[in-house]
Each structure stands twice: as structure tokens, then as C-alpha cells.
Protein backbone atom coordinates (compact mmCIF):
# COMPACT_ATOMS: atom_id res chain seq x y z
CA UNK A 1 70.31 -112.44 -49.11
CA UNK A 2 69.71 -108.48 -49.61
CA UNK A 3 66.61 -106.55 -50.61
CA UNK A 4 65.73 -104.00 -52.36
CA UNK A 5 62.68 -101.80 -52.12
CA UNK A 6 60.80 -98.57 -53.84
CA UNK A 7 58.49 -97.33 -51.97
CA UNK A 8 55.40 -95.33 -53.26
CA UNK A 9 55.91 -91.60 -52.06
CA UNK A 10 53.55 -89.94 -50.08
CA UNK A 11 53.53 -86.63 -52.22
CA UNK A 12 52.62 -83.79 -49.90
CA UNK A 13 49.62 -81.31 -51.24
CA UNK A 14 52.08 -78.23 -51.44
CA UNK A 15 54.13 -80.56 -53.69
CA UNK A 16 51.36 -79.67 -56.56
CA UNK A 17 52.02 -75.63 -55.14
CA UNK A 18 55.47 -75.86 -55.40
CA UNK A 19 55.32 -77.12 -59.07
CA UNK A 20 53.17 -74.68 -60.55
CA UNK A 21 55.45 -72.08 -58.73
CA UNK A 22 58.75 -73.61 -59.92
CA UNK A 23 56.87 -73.77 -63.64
CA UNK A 24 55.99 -69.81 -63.46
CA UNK A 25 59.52 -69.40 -62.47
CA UNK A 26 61.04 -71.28 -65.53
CA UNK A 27 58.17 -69.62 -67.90
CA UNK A 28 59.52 -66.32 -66.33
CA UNK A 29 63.42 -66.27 -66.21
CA UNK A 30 64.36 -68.37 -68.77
CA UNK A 31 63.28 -66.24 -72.08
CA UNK A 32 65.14 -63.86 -70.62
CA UNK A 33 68.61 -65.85 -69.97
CA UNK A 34 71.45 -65.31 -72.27
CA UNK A 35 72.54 -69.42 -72.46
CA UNK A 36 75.60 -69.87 -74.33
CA UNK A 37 74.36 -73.17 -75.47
CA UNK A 38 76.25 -75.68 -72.77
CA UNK A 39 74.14 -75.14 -70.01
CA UNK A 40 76.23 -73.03 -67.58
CA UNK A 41 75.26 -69.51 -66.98
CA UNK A 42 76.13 -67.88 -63.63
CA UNK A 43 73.52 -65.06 -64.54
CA UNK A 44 70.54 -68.16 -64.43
CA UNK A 45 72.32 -69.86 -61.28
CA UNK A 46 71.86 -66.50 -59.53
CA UNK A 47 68.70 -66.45 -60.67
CA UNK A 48 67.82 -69.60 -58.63
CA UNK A 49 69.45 -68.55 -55.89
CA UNK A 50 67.35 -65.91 -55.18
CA UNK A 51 64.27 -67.92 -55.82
CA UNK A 52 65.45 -70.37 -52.79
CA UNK A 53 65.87 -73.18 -55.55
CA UNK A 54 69.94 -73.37 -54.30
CA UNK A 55 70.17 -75.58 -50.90
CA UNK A 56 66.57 -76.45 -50.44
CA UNK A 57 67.10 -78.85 -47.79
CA UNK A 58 70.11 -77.25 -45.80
CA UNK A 59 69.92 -75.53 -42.34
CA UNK A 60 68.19 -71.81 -42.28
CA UNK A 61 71.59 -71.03 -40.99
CA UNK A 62 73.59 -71.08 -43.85
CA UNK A 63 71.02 -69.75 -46.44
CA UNK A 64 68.82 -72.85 -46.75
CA UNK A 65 65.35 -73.75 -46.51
CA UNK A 66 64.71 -76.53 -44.65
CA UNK A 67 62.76 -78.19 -47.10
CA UNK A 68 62.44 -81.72 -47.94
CA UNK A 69 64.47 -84.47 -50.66
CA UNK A 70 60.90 -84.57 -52.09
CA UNK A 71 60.31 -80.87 -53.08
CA UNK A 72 64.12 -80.72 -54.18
CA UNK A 73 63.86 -83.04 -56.40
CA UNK A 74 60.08 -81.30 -57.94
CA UNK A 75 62.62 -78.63 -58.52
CA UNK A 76 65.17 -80.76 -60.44
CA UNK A 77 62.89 -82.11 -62.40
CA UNK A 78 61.68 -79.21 -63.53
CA UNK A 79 64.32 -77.13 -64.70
CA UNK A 80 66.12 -80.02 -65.95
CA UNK A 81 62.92 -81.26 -67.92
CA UNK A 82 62.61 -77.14 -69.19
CA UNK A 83 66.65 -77.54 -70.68
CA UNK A 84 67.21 -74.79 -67.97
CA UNK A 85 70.77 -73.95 -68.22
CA UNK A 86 71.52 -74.91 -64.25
CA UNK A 87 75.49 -76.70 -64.95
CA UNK A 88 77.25 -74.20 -63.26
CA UNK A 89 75.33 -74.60 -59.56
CA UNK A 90 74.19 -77.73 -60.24
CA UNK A 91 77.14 -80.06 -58.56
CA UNK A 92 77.13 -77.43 -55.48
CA UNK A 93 73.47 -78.22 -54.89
CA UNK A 94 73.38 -81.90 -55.61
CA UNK A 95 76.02 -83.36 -53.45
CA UNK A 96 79.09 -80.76 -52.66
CA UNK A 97 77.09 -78.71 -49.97
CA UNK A 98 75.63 -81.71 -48.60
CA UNK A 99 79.00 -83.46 -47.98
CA UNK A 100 80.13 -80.23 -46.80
CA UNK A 101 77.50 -80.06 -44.59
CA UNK A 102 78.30 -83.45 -42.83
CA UNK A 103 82.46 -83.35 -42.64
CA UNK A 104 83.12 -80.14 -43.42
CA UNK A 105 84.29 -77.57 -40.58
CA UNK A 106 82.30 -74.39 -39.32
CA UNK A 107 84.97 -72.75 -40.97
CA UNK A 108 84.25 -74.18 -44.32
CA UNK A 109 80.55 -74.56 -43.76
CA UNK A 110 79.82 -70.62 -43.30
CA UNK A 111 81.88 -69.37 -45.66
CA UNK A 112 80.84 -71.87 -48.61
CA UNK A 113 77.40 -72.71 -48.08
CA UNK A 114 75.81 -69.22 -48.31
CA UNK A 115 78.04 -68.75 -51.13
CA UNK A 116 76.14 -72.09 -52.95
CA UNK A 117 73.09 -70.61 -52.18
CA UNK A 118 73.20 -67.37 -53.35
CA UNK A 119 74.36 -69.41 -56.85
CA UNK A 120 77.95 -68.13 -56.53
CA UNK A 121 80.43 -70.69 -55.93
CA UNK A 122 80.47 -73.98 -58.33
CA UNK A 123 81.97 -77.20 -57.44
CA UNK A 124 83.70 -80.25 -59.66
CA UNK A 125 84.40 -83.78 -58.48
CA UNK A 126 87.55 -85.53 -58.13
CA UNK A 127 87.14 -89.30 -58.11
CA UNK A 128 88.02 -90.43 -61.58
CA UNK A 129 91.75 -90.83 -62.54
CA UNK A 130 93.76 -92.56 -65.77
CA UNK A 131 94.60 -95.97 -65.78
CA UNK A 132 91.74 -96.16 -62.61
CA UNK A 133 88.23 -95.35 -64.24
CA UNK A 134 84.98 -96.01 -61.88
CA UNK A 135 87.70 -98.58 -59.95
CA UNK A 136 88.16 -95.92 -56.97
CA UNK A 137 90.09 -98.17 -55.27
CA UNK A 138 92.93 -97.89 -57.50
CA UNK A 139 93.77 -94.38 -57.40
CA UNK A 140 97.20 -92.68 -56.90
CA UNK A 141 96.67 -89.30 -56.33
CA UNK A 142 98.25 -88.40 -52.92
CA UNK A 143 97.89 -86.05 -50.17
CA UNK A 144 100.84 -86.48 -48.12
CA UNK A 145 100.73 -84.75 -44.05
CA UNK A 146 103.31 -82.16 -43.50
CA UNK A 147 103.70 -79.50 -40.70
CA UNK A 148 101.30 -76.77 -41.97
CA UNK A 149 98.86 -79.19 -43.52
CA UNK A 150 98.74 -81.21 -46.72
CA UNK A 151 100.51 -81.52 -50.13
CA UNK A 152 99.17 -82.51 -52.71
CA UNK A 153 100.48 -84.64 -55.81
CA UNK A 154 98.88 -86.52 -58.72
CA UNK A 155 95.67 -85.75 -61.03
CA UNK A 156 92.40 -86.45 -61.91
CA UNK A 157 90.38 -87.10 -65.46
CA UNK A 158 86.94 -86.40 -66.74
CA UNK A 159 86.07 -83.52 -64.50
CA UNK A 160 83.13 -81.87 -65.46
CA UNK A 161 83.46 -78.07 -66.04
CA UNK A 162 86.94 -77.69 -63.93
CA UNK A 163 88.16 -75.36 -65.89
CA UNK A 164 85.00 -72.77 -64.59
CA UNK A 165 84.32 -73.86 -60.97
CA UNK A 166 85.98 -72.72 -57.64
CA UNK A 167 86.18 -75.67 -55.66
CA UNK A 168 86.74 -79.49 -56.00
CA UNK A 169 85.88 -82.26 -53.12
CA UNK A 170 88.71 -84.39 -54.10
CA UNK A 171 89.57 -88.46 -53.00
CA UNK A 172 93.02 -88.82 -52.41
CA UNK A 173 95.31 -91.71 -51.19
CA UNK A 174 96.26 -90.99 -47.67
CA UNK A 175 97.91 -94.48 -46.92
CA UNK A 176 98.80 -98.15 -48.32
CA UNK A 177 95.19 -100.10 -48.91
CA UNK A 178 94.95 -102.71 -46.33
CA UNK A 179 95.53 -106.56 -47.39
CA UNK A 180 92.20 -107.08 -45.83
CA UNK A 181 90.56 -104.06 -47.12
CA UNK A 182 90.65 -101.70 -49.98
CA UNK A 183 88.79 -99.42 -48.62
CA UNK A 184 91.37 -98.20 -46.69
CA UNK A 185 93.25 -95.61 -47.13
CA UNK A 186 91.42 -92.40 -48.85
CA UNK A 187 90.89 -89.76 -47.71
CA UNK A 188 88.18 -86.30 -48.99
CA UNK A 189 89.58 -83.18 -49.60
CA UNK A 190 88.55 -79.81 -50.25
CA UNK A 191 90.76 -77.62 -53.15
CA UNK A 192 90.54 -74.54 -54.17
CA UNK A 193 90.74 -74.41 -57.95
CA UNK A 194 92.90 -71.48 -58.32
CA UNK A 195 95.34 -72.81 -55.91
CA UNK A 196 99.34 -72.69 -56.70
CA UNK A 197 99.95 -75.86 -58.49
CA UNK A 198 96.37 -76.62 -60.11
CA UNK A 199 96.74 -77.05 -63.93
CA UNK A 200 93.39 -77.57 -66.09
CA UNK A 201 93.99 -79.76 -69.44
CA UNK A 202 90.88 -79.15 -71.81
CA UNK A 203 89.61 -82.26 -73.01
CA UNK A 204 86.81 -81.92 -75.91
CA UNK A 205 84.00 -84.74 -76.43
CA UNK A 206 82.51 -86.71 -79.54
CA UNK A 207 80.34 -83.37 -79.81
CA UNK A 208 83.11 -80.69 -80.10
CA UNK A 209 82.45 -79.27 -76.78
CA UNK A 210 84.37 -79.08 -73.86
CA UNK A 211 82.96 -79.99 -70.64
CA UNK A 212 85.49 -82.74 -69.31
CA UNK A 213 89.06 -81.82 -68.48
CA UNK A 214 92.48 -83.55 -66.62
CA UNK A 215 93.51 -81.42 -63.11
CA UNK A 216 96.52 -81.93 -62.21
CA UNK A 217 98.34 -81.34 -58.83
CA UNK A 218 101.78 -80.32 -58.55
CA UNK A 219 102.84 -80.03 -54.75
CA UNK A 220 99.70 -78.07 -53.57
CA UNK A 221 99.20 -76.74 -50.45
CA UNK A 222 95.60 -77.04 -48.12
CA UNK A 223 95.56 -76.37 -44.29
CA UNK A 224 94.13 -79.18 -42.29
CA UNK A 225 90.92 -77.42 -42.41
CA UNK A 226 90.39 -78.53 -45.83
CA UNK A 227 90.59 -82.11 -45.20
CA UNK A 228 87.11 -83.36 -44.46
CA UNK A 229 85.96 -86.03 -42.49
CA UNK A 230 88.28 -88.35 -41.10
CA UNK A 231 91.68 -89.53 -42.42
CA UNK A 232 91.61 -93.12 -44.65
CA UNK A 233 87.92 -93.03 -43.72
CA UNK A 234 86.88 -91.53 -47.28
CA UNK A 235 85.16 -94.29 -49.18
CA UNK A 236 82.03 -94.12 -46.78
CA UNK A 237 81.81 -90.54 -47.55
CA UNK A 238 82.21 -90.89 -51.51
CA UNK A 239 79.87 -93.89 -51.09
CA UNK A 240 77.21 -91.27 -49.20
CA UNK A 241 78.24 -88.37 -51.98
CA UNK A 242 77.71 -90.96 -54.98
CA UNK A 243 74.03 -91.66 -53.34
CA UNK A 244 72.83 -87.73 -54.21
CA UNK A 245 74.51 -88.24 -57.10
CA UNK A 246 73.19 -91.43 -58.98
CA UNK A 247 69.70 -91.06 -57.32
CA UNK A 248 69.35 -87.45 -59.05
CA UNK A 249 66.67 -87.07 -61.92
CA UNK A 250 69.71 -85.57 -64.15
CA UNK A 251 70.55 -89.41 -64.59
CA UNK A 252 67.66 -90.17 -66.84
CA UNK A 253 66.37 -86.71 -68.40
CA UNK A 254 69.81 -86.05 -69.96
CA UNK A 255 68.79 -86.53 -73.55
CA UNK A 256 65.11 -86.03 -73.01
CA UNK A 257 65.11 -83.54 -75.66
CA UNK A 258 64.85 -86.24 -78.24
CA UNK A 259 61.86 -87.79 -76.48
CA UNK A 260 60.34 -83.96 -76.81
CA UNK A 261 61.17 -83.29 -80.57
CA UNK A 262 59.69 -87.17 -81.54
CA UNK A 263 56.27 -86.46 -80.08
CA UNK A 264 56.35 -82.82 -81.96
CA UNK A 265 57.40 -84.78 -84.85
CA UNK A 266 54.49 -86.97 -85.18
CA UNK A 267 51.66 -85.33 -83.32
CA UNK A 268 48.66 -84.33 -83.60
CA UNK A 269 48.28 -88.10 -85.70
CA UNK A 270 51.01 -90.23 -84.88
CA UNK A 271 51.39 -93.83 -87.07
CA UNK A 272 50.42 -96.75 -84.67
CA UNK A 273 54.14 -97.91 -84.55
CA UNK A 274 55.36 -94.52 -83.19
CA UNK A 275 52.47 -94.03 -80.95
CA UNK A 276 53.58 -97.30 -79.17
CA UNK A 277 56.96 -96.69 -79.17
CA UNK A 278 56.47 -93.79 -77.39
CA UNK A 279 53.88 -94.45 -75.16
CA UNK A 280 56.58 -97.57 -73.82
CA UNK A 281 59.23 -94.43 -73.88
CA UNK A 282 56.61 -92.66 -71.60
CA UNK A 283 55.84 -95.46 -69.32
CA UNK A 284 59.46 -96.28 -68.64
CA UNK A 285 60.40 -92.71 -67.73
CA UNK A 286 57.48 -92.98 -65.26
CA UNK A 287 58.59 -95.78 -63.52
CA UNK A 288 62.51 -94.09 -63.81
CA UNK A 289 60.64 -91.04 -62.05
CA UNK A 290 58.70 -93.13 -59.25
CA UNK A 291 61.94 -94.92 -58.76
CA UNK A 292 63.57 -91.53 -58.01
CA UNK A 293 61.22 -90.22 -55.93
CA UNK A 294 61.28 -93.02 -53.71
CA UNK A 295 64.82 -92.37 -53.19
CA UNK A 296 64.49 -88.73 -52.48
CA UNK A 297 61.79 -90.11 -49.98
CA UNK A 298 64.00 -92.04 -48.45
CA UNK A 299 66.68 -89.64 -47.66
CA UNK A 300 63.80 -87.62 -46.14
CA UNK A 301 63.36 -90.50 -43.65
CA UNK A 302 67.64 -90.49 -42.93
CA UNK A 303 68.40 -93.67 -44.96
CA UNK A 304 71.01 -93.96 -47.78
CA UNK A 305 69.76 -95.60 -50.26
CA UNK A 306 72.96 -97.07 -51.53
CA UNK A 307 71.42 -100.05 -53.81
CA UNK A 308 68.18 -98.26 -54.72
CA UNK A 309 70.50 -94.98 -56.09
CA UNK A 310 72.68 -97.69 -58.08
CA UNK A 311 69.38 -99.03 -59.56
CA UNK A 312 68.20 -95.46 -60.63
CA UNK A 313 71.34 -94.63 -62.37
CA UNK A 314 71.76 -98.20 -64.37
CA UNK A 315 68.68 -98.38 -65.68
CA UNK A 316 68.50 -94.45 -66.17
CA UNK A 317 71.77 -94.30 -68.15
CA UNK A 318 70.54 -97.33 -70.63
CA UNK A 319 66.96 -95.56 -70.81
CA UNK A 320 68.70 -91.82 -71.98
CA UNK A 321 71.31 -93.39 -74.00
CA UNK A 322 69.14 -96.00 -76.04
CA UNK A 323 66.64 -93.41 -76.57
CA UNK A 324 68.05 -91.56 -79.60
CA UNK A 325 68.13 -94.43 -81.61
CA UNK A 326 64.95 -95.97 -80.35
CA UNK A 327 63.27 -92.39 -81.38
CA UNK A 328 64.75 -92.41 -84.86
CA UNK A 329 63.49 -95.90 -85.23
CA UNK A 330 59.97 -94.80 -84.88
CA UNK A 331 59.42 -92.43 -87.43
CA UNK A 332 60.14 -92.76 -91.40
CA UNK A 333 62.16 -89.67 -93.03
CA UNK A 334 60.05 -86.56 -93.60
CA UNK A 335 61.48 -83.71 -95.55
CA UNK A 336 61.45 -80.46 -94.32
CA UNK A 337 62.75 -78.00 -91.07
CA UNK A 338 60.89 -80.38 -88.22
CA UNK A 339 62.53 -83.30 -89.18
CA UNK A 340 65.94 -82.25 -89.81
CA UNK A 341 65.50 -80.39 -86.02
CA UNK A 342 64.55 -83.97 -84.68
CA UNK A 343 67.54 -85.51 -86.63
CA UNK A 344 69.92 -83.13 -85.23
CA UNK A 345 69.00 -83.24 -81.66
CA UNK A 346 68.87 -86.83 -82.01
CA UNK A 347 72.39 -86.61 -83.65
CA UNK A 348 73.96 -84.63 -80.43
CA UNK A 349 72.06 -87.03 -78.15
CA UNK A 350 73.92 -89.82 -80.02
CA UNK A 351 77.22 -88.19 -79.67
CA UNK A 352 76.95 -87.40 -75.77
CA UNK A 353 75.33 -90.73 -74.66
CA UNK A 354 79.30 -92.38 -73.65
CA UNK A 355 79.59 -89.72 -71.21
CA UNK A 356 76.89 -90.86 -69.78
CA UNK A 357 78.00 -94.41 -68.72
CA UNK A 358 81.44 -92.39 -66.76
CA UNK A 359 79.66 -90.03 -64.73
CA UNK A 360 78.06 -91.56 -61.48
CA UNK A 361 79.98 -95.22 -61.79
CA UNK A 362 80.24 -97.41 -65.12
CA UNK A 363 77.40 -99.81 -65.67
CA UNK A 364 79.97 -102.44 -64.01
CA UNK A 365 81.02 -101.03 -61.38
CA UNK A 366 76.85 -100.34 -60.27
CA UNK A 367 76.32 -103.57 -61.17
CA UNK A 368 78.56 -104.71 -58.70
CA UNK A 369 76.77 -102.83 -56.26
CA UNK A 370 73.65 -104.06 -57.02
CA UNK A 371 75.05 -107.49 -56.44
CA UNK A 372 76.83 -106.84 -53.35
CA UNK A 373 73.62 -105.36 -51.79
CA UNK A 374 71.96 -108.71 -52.80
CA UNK A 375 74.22 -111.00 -51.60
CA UNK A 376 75.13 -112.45 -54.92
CA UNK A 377 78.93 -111.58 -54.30
């Protein structure tokens, strides 16, 4: 039978240092931003960049810092919990260096990583695909080996921003799944978004925006340079990439907005109903928060924290999605500007919460994980 476990982080004094710093930062830059209202601005990314906010953790070499999972993740939380528009770098950051980092080649790694850094060069993913979903396993995009390197055939669905970034880490079908194992058989890749042969289809959401989009691949070209890792070998190194992903604080503080206009609504003298509401809202964004940190903690100490990351992003995605509703139940209507600014952000919270069950792995398919890493399948 498996285990799980969170431990209680150790938080470091300069942690309190770093905070206040990040805080001035954010009090600082952002008034001064020109956001276009979806959250990715270059002119903020660079911004962050030259702060040393971009690649905290990665090798002085290539621009980072050397700094720990713990005082990345102060970071995170802060600018995401400030609505700082950070989309366009954000992806780079989070997981695309990092996998860089570990397969990429010295080619790739010097000439991409400072870029990331500086907050210059944005990264999508390439997992998801029609008629596949969160089932990775199931994917038919191919690369197929050819003298000079790889082609590339097929598409991919739901890809966050594609249509402004410069660089996907793609999972493609390599070779037949084994009988035995499913696993088998995929292979990371690393394409350049204005390649010959990428297409980007718009695809709007519930909210009239578009963020997601289908990329499709018609016979492109990569050297073998761009293939990272080691061939069929992929699904440990999406498995490793999902970990940054899932275990981020951008899993529960998506729609923390509405959490932020409720308490505005009712303070200074909240009714006893909506003071307990949200002091449960509070408490369970806490223990979201500890549950994070613990992970970042752990990835300072070289584990993966597969199960633990899966955990995070379950119970963070049912925390940001329920809370819209949850805040509206708590308050009775009250004419005037305030409340029809808490309906509306409540109203776009509302209309982006599906989004939020696709991105990171569908409630079933972490589920399963969960299960897996207790032994109950």
C-alpha cells in the first residue's frame, strides 16, 4: 500500500525578506503596466526578468539564480495573488526551462534559457489532442525519423496562448505502444512555433476570450537536436513536467479575485453567515497553500512529488472552481457599484472555471494517480 505525505516547511528567515521585496516590486511596476486585460504583457515579463523573478532556481550559467523551490514559489504566489499580468513567461518559468534544463542539449540550453530569463521567449504545451483529452496515452500525433532529423504530422488542442509564444515542448508518438505497456512509445519534442507547417486555429472560451487554440502540423521539419531526452522514453519526462505543473500555486489562486471582492463586499461588519463562509474559504486556501509549499520543499530535497502534486491540483481545481458560487451564496443582493463589481467578477470566474478541470490532467485522470500511488489500482 502507498503513502502520501506533506510535510511542514522549514521556511527560511530571508523567506519573510524576499516577500516584502517581491511586494515592493508588485506595488512598484504594476501601476505602471499597460495590461490588456488577459494577463500577457511582454513589457511586465521583462519587467521580471530583470528583477531575477524569471529562472529562480536554474544554474548562474544560463541567467539563473540558484535559488530554492521555496522562494520560487513566495514569488508565484505573489504576483499571482496581486492579478500580475505574468501569462506570457509564466509556462517558460514553471516547467519549459526546467525540462529543458534536464533533456535538453547545450545547444538548446544556452540559447533558450537566458532568453526565459531575460522574459523574452514564451513557451506552450503540447500534450492534449481531440478524440484523446488528459488520456496521453492515446495520442496520434507523430514524429516520424528521417535522414536530416524529424517530421512532423498531426495536431494538438487546448493550447494555451499558441498563437503568441515561440516555442512548444511537444509529446509525440514515436512508435506502436507496447502490449505490455502504454507507456511506450512517446517521445518530447522541441518546435519552433513559426516553423514551415505550424498552423494556429483560434479557439474562443465561455468568456469570449481567446486563450486556447488547435496547432496543427503539416510535415514539419526539427533537427535531431530538438528531440529531447530519449526516444519512446517520454512519459517519464511529461510525468516529471506535469509535477511543476500541478504542484504550482496558479492551480488554486486562479479565481481568487472573487474571494477578494466578497470580503470588500461585506467588510468592515460582515453578517455571521458570510463571516463563516469565508473564514472556511480562508482556512481551506491555507491548507491548499501548506500543501504547496510542501511540494516546492520537496523538490528542494530532489524528490518528485508525483502523488502529492496530483493532490494539490484536485483539490485546488474544486476549491477555485466552487468558489464563485460558494461566494455568491454568502451575501444577499445589495444595490449599488460594489455589488454589481462582485457579481461580475464572480460572473467571469463562473465562466472560466471548465478550463480549469483540462489544464494539468482532468479530475479523473489525477484521481487515477492518486490511486495508483496508493495501491488501490
Amino acid at each position: 500500500m502507498g503513502y502520501f505525505h506533506f510535510d511542514v516547511a522549514d521556511l527560511a528567515d530571508n523567506i519573510s525578506a524576499l516577500r516584502r521585496e517581491v511586494r515592493e516590486f508588485i506595488s512598484r511596476e504594476l501601476p505602471a503596466t499597460e495590461d490588456s486585460g488577459d494577463g500577457f504583457c511582454p513589457g511586465f515579463s521583462r519587467k521580471c526578468g530583470q528583477a531575477g523573478y524569471i529562472g529562480m532556481t536554474w544554474p548562474r550559467d544560463y541567467g539563473g539564480r540558484e535559488r530554492s523551490y521555496l522562494e520560487r514559489h513566495i514569488v508565484a504566489e505573489e504576483l499571482l495573488a496581486a492579478g500580475a499580468p505574468i501569462r506570457a513567461h509564466w509556462v517558460a518559468d514553471r516547467q519549459s526551462g526546467s525540462m529543458l534544463l534536464k533533456y535538453g542539449s547545450d545547444e538548446l540550453c544556452n540559447k533558450l534559457l537566458p532568453e526565459i530569463v531575460r522574459g523574452e521567449c514564451y513557451f506552450c504545451i503540447g500534450m492534449s489532442e481531440a478524440n484523446s483529452g488528459s488520456d496521453l496515452f492515446s495520442i496520434r500525433s507523430r514524429a516520424e525519423k528521417t535522414g536530416a532529423g524529424w517530421r512532423i504530422n498531426g495536431s494538438k488542442l487546448w493550447t494555451s496562448h499558441a498563437h503568441r509564444t515561440h516555442y512548444m515542448i511537444a509529446l509525440l508518438r514515436t512508435s506502436t505502444p507496447a502490449e505490455d505497456d502504454r507507456r511506450f512509445g512517446l517521445t518530447q519534442f522541441l518546435i519552433p512555433m513559426s516553423a514551415a507547417g505550424v498552423t494556429v486555429r483560434p479557439i474562443t472560451n465561455l468568456a469570449g476570450e481567446h486563450d486556447f487554440n488547435e496547432v496543427l502540423f503539416e510535415d514539419v521539419l526539427l533537427p535531431d537536436s530538438h528531440m529531447l531526452g530519449k526516444t519512446d522514453a517520454g512519459w517519464k519526462q511529461v510525468s516529471d513536467e506535469l509535477i511543476y505543473e500541478r504542484s504550482s500555486p496558479d492551480r488554486f489562486l486562479e479565481t481568487i479575485s472573487a474571494l477578494y471582492e466578497l470580503i470588500s463586499l461585506v467588510e468592515p461588519h460582515p453578517e455571521a453567515r458570510a463571516a463563516e463562509g469565508i473564514g472556511r474559504l480562508a482556512a481551506q486556501l491555507s491548507t491548499l497553500r501548506h500543501m504547496s509549499i510542501a511540494t516546492a520543499a520537496k523538490l528542494d530535497r530532489g524528490g518528485m512529488p508525483g502523488m502529492e502534486a496530483a493532490i494539490v491540483k484536485d483539490l485546488g481545481t474544486c476549491w477555485e472552481q466552487e468558489l464563485p458560487s460558494v461566494a455568491r451564496d454568502l451575501v444577499t443582493f445589495r444595490p449599488g457599484e460594489q455589488h454589481r463589481a462582485f457579481d461580475e467578477t464572480c460572473r467571469r470566474a463562473m465562466l472560466l472555471a471548465p478550463k480549469l478541470t483540462i489544464q494539468g490532467g482532468t479530475t479523473e485522470v489525477l484521481r487515477g494517480i492518486i490511486a495508483r500511488g496508493l495501491g488501490l489500482r
